[in-house]
Protein backbone atom coordinates (compact mmCIF):
# COMPACT_ATOMS: atom_id res chain seq x y z
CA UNK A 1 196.75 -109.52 -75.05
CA UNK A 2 194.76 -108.76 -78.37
CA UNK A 3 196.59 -108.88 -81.98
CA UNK A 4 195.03 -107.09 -84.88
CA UNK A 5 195.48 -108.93 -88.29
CA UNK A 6 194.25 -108.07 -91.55
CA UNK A 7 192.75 -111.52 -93.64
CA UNK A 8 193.40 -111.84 -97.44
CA UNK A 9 190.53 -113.63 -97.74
CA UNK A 10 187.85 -115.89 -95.45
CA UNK A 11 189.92 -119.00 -96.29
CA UNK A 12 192.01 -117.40 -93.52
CA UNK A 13 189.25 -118.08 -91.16
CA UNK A 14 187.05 -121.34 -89.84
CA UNK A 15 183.80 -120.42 -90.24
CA UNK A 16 182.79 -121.79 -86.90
CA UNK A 17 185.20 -118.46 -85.62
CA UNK A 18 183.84 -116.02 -87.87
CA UNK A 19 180.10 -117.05 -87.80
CA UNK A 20 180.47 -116.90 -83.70
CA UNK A 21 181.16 -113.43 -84.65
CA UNK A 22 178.66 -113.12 -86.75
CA UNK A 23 175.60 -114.65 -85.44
CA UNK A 24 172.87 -116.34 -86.98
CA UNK A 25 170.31 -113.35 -87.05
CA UNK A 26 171.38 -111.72 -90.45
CA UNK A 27 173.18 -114.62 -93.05
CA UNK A 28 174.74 -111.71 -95.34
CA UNK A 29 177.19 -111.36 -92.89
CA UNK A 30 177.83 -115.08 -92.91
CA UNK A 31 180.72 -116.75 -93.39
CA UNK A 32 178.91 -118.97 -96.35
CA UNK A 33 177.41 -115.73 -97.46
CA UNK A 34 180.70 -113.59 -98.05
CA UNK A 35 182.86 -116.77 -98.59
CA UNK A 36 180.51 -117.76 -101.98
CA UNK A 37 181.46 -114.09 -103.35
CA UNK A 38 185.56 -115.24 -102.71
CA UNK A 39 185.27 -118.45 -103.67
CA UNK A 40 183.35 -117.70 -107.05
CA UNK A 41 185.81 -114.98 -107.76
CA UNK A 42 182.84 -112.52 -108.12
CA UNK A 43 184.92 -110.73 -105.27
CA UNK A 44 188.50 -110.06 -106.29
CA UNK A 45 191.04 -108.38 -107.73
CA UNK A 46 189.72 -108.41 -110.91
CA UNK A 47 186.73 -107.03 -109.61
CA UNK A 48 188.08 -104.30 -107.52
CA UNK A 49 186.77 -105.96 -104.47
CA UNK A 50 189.97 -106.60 -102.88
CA UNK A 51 189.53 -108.90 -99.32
CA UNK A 52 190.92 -107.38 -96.06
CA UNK A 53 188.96 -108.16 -93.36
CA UNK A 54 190.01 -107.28 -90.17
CA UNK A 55 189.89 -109.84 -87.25
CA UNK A 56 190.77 -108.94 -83.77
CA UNK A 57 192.00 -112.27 -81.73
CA UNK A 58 191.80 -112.83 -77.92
CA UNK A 59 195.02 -113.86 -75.39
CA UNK A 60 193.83 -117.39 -76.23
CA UNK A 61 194.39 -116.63 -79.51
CA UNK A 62 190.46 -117.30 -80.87
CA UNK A 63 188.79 -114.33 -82.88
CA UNK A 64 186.93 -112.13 -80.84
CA UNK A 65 185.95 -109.54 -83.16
CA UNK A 66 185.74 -109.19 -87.37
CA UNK A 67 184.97 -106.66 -90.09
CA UNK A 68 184.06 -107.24 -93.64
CA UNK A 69 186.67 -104.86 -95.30
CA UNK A 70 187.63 -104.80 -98.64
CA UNK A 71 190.18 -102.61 -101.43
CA UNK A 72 188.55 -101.09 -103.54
CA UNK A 73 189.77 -99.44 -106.91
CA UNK A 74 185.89 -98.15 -107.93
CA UNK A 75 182.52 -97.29 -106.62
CA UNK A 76 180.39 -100.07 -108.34
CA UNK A 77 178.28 -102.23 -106.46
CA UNK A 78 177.62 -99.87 -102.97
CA UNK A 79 174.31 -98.59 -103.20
CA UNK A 80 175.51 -95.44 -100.98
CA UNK A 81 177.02 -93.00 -103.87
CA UNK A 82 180.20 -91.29 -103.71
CA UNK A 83 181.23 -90.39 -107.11
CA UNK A 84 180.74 -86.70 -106.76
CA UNK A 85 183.20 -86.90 -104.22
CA UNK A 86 185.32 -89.01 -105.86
CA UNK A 87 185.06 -86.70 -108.46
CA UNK A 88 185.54 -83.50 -107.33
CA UNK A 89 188.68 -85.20 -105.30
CA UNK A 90 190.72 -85.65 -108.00
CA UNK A 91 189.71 -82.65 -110.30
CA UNK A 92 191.17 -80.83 -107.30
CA UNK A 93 194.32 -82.87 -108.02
CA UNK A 94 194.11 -85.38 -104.95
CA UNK A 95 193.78 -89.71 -105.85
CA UNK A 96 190.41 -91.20 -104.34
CA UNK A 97 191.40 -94.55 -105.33
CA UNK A 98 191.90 -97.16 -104.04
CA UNK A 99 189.87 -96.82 -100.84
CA UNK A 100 188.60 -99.29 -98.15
CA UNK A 101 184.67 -100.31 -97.91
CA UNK A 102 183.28 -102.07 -94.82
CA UNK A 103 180.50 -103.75 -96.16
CA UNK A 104 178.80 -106.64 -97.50
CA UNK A 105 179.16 -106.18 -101.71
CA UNK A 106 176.53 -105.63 -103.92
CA UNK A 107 174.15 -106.27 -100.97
CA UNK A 108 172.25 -103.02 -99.17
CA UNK A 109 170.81 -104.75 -96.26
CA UNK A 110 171.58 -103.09 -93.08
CA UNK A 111 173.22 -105.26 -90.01
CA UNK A 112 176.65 -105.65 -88.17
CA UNK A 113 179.80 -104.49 -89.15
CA UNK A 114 181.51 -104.45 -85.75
CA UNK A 115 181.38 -108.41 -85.38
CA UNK A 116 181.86 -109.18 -82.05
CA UNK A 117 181.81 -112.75 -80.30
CA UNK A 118 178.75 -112.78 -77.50
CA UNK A 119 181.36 -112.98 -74.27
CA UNK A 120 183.60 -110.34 -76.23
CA UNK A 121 183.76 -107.79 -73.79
CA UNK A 122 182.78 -104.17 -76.01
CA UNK A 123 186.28 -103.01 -75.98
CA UNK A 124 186.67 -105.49 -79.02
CA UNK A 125 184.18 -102.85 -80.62
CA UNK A 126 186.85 -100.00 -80.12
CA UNK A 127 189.51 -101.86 -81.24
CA UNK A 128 187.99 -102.85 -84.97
CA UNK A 129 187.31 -98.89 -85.09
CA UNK A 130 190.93 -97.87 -84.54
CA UNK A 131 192.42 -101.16 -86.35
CA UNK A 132 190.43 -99.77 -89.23
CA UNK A 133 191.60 -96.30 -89.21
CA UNK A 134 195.16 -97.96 -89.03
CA UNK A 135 194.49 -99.55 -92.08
CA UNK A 136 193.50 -96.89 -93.99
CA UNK A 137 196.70 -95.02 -92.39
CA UNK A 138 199.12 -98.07 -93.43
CA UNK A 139 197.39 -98.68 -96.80
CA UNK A 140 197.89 -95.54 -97.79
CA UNK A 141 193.91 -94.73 -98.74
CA UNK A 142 191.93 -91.70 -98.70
CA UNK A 143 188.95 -92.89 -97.56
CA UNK A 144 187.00 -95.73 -95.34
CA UNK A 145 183.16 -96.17 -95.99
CA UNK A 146 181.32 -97.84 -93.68
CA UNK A 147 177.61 -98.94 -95.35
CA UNK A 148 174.34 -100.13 -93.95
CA UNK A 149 175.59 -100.90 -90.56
CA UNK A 150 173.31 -100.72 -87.29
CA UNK A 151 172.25 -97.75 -86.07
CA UNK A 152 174.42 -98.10 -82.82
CA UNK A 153 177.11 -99.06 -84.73
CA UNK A 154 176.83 -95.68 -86.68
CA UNK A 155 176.52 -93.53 -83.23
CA UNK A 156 179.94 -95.50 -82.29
CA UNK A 157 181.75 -94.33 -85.40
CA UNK A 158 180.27 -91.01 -84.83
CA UNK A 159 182.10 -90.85 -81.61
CA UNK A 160 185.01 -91.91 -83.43
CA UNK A 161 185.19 -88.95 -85.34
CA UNK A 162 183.34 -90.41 -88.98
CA UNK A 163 181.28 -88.62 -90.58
CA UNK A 164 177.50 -89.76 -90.30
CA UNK A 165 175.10 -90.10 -93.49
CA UNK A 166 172.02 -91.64 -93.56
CA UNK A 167 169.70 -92.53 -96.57
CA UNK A 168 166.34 -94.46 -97.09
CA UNK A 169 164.88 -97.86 -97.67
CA UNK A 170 161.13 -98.95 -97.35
CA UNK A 171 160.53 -102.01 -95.64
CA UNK A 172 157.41 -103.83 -95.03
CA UNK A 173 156.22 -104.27 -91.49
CA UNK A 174 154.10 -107.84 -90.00
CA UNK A 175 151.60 -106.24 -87.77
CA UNK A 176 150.98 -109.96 -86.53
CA UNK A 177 148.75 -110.59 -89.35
CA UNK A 178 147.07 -113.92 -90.54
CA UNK A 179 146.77 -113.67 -94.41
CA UNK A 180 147.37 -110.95 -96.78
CA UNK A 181 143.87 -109.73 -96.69
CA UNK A 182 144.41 -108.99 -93.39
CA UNK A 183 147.57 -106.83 -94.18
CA UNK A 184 145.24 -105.27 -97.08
CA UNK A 185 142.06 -104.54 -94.50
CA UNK A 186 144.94 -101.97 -92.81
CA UNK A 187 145.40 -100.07 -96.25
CA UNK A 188 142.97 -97.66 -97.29
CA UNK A 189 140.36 -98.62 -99.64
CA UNK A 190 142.14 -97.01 -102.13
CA UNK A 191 145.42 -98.43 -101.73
CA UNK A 192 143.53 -101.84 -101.53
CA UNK A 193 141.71 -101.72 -104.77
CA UNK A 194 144.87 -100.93 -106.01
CA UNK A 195 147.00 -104.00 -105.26
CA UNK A 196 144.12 -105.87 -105.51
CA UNK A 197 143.93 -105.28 -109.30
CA UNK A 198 147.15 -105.21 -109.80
CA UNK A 199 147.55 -109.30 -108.28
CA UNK A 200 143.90 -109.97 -110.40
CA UNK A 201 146.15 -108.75 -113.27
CA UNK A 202 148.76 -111.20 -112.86
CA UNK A 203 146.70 -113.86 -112.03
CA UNK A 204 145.01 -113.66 -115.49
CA UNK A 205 148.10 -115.06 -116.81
CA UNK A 206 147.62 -118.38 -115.17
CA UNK A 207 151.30 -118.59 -113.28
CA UNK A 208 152.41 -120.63 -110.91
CA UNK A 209 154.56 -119.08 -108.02
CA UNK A 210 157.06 -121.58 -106.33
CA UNK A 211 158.80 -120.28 -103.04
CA UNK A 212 162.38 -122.84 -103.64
CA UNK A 213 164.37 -123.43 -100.53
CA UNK A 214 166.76 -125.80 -99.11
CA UNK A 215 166.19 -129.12 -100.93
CA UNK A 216 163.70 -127.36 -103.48
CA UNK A 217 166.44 -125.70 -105.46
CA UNK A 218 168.09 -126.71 -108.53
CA UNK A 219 169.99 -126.13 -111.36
CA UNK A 220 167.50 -125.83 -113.79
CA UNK A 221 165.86 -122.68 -110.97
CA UNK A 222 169.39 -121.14 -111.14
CA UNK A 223 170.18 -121.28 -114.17
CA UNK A 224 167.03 -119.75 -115.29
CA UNK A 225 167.25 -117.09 -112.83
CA UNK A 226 171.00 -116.28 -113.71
CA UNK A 227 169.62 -115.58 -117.23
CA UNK A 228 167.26 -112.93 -115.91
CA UNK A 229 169.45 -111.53 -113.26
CA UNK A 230 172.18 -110.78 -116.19
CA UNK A 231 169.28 -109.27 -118.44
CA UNK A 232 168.59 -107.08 -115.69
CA UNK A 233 172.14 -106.07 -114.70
CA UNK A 234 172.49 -105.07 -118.39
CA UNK A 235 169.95 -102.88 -118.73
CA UNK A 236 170.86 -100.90 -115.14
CA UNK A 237 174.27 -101.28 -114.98
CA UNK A 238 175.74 -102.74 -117.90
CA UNK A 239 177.48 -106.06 -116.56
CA UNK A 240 176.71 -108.81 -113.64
CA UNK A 241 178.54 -108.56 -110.39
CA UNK A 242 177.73 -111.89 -109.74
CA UNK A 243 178.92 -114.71 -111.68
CA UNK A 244 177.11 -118.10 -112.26
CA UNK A 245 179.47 -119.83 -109.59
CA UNK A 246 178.45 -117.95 -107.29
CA UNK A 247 174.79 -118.67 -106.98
CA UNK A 248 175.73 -122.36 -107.05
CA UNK A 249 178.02 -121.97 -103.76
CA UNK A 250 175.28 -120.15 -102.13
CA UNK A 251 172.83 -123.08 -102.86
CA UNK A 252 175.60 -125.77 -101.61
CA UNK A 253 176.93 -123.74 -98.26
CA UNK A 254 173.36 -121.92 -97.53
CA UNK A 255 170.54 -123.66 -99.06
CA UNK A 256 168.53 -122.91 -96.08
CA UNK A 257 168.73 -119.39 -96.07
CA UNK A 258 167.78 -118.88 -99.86
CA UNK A 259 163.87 -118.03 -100.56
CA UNK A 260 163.87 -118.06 -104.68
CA UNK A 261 160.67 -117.25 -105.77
CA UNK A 262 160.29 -118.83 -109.53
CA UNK A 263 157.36 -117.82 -111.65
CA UNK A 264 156.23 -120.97 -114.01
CA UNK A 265 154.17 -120.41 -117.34
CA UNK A 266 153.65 -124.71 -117.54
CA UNK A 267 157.32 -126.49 -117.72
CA UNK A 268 158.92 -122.98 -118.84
CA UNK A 269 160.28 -120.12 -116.15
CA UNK A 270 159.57 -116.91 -116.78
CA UNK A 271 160.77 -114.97 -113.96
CA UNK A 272 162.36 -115.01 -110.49
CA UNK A 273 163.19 -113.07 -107.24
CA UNK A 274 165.93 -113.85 -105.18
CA UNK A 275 165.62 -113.05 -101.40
CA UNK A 276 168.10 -114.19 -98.11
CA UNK A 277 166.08 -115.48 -95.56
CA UNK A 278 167.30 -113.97 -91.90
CA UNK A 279 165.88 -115.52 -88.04
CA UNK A 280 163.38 -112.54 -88.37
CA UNK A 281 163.23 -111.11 -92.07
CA UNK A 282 163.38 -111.89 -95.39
CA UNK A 283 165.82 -109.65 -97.56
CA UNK A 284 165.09 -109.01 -100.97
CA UNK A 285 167.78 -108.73 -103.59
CA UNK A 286 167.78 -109.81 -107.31
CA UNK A 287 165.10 -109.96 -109.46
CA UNK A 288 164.74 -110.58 -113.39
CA UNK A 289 162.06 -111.90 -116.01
CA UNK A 290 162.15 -113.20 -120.09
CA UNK A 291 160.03 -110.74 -121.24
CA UNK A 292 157.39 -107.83 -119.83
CA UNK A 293 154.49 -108.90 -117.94
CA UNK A 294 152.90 -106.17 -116.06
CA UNK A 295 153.01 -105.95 -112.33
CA UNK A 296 154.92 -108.98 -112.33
CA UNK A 297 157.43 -107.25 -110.64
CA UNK A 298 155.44 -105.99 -107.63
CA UNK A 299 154.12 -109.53 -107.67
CA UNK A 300 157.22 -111.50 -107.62
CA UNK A 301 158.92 -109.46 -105.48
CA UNK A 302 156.60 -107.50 -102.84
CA UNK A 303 153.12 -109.39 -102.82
CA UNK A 304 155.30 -113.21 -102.78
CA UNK A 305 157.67 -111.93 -99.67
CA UNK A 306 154.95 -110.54 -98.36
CA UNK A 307 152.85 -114.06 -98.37
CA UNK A 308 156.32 -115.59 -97.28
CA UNK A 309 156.56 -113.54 -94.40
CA UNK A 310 153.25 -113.85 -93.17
CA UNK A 311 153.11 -117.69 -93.50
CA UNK A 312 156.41 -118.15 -91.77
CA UNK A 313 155.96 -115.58 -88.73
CA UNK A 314 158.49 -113.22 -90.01
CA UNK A 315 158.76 -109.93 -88.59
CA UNK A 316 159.71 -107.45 -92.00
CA UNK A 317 160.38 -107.88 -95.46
CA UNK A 318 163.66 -105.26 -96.63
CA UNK A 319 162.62 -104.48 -100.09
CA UNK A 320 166.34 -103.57 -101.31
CA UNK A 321 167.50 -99.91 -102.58
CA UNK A 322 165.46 -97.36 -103.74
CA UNK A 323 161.97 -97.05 -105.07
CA UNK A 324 159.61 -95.14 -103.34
CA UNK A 325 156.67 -96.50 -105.20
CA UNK A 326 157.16 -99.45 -102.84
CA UNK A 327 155.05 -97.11 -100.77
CA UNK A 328 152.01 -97.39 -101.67
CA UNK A 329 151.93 -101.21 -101.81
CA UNK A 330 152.53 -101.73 -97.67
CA UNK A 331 155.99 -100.69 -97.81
CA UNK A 332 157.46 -97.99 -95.57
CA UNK A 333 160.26 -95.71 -95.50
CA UNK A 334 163.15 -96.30 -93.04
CA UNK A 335 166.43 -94.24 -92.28
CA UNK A 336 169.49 -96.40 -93.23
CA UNK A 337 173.39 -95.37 -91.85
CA UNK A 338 177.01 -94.94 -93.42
CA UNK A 339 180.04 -93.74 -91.63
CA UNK A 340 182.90 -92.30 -93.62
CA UNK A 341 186.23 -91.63 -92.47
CA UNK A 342 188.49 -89.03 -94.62
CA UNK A 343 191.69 -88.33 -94.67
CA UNK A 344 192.23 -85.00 -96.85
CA UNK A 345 191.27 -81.90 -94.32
CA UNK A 346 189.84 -80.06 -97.44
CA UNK A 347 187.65 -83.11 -98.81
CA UNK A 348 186.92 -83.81 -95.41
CA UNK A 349 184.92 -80.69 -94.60
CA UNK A 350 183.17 -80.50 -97.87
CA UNK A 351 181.48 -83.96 -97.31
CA UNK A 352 180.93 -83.04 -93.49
CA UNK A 353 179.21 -79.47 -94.86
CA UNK A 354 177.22 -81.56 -97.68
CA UNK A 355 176.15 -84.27 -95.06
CA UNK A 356 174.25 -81.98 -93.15
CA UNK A 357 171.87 -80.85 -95.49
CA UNK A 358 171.32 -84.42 -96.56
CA UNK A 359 170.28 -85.69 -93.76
CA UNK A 360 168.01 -82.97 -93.15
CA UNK A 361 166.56 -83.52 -96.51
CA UNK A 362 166.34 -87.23 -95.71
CA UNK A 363 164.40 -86.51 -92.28
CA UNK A 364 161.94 -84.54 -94.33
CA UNK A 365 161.64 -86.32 -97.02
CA UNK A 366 160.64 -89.62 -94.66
CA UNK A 367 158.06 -87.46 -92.41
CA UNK A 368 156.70 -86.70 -96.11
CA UNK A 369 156.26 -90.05 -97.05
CA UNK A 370 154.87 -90.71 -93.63
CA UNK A 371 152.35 -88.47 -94.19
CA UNK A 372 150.97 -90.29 -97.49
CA UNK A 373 150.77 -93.73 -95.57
CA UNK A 374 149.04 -96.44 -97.64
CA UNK A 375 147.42 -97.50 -94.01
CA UNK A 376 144.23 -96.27 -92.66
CA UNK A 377 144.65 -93.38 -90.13
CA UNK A 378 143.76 -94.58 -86.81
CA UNK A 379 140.80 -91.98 -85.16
């Protein structure tokens, strides 16, 4: 017999249970990973990032089966936009929040939601999708917003009855190469005078890049790159999600799994890039600097993972949201997946009617981009 609980929080959970769930392939679904957010308080009530996971237990009474869920009184911190509907909800009179969120915050990497143990037979899958319409239904809510989950698990909620959306990251692809001028022999001669220049740029400021994992990291690397992770949320968003704590309870439960790229001018830091290191990819996520130092950006955080990648065998570096001038420097565009579940019949088909032309516009707008490859066309 299966029971359905909703969790207040991972300290609810071992993390031996939920990471059996979870696997080891993608660590923002960890339990360290989601835990750190809890624990630091940069997940909360205060900030509208209310835990509610859903675990699904076995006759034996182990977990079988999880979901990151979470209360939500906002929209910050999602990277797949919904104020418009929000928006034209409650001009029509109706309340969009609160409203649940199945996803990892602040963090648009694509992977599980449906956490299932390996011997969990798939019925476990069903079950999370109905125990999280009941939730919604119990709770009160108007809406549940599945983001950046697999591309099976979006066909499942499909079948469910959600309503599909897809959007559009650009990832960069190891072709098996040995060095980065043997990525940049695949570009067009164009496209690889280009980056060269731009990395002979940088280099004429005499840096020093430091890739700082496991033992390498430090306060002194946090601390710095805190600093320009704030200066950067202020001038896109206008706060931090993440606070201080945080960063230091990722480096204690998941030193291994952090790649933070530090940029040294001498003894003094000038910039960093944050990325999650996965079995098979590295995931970029925060970046900042002190001050403006041309194509340090595409530097720090394409050209470094890049190297990364290549010298540790990975398979793809996921660039984070947005920016389709990743493009031309090796990156490519890939479809990612939501699933949304609406109560309101009226709001409902508005979003369903909207959807449709997005992801038309989405298919065309990635066989555009496909079209303008940086690579050499094969004859």
């Amino acid at each position: 017999m299966t029971e359905i609980k909703v969790l207040g929080g991972l300290d609810q959970i071992s993390p031996e249970q939920w990471d059996a769930c979870a696997g080891a392939h993608n660590p923002t679904i960890s339990h360290a990973f989601l835990s750190a957010m809890e624990d630091s308080g940069s997940v909360g009530q205060q900030a509208g990032w209310v835990p509610r996971h859903l675990a699904v237990f076995d006759g034996a009474g182990d977990l079988a089966a999880a979901a990151p869920l979470y209360l939500k009184s906002h929209s910050y911190g999602e990277y797949v936009f919904d104020w418009g509907w929000a928006d034209a909800f409650e001009r029509a009179g109706g309340r969009y929040y609160p409203k649940l969120q199945c996803s990892v915050p602040f963090t648009p990497v694509s992977g599980p939601r449906l956490l299932l143990r390996p011997d969990a037979e798939p019925q476990y899958a069903d079950a999370l999708v109905g125990g999280l319409i009941q939730v919604c239904e119990q709770l009160d809510v108007s809406s549940l917003h599945v983001t950046f989950p697999t591309e099976t698990e979006w066909q499942r909620f499909g079948d469910q009855g959600f309503l599909q959306r897809t959007g559009e990251q650009f990832h960069w692809f190891n072709d098996g190469y040995a060095s980065f001028d043997d990525f940049l022999s695949q570009l067009s001669s164009r496209k690889r005078k280009n980056i060269r220049k731009e990395r002979e740029k940088v280099a004429e400021y005499g840096f020093e890049f430091k890739a700082l994992n496991g033992d390498d990291l430090n306060d002194q690397a946090w601390d710095a790159f805190y600093d320009f992770y704030c200066n950067t949320s202020d001038k896109k968003w206008g706060q931090a999600y993440l606070n201080r704590e945080f960063f230091t309870l990722l480096s204690e439960k998941m030193a291994d799994r952090i790649v933070l790229i530090m940029v040294y001018d001498g003894d003094r830091i000038v910039a960093g890039a944050l990325n999650i290191l996965g079995s098979d990819a590295l995931f970029g996520r925060n970046w900042g600097c002190s001050e403006d130092y041309r194509f340090l950006h595409f530097e720090c955080c394409y050209y470094q993972a890049i190297d990364y990648a290549i010298a540790h065998g990975l398979k793809r570096v996921e660039a984070g949201a947005q920016g389709p001038h990743k493009l031309q420097r090796g990156y490519l565009p890939v479809r990612t997946y939501s699933a949304h579940w609406i109560r309101d019949p009226g709001l409902r088909n508005a979003v369903e009617n909207y959807l449709k032309s997005e992801r038309l516009h989405i298919d065309d707008e990635i066989e555009i981009l496909n079209e303008h490859s940086p690579f050499r066309k094969q004859n």
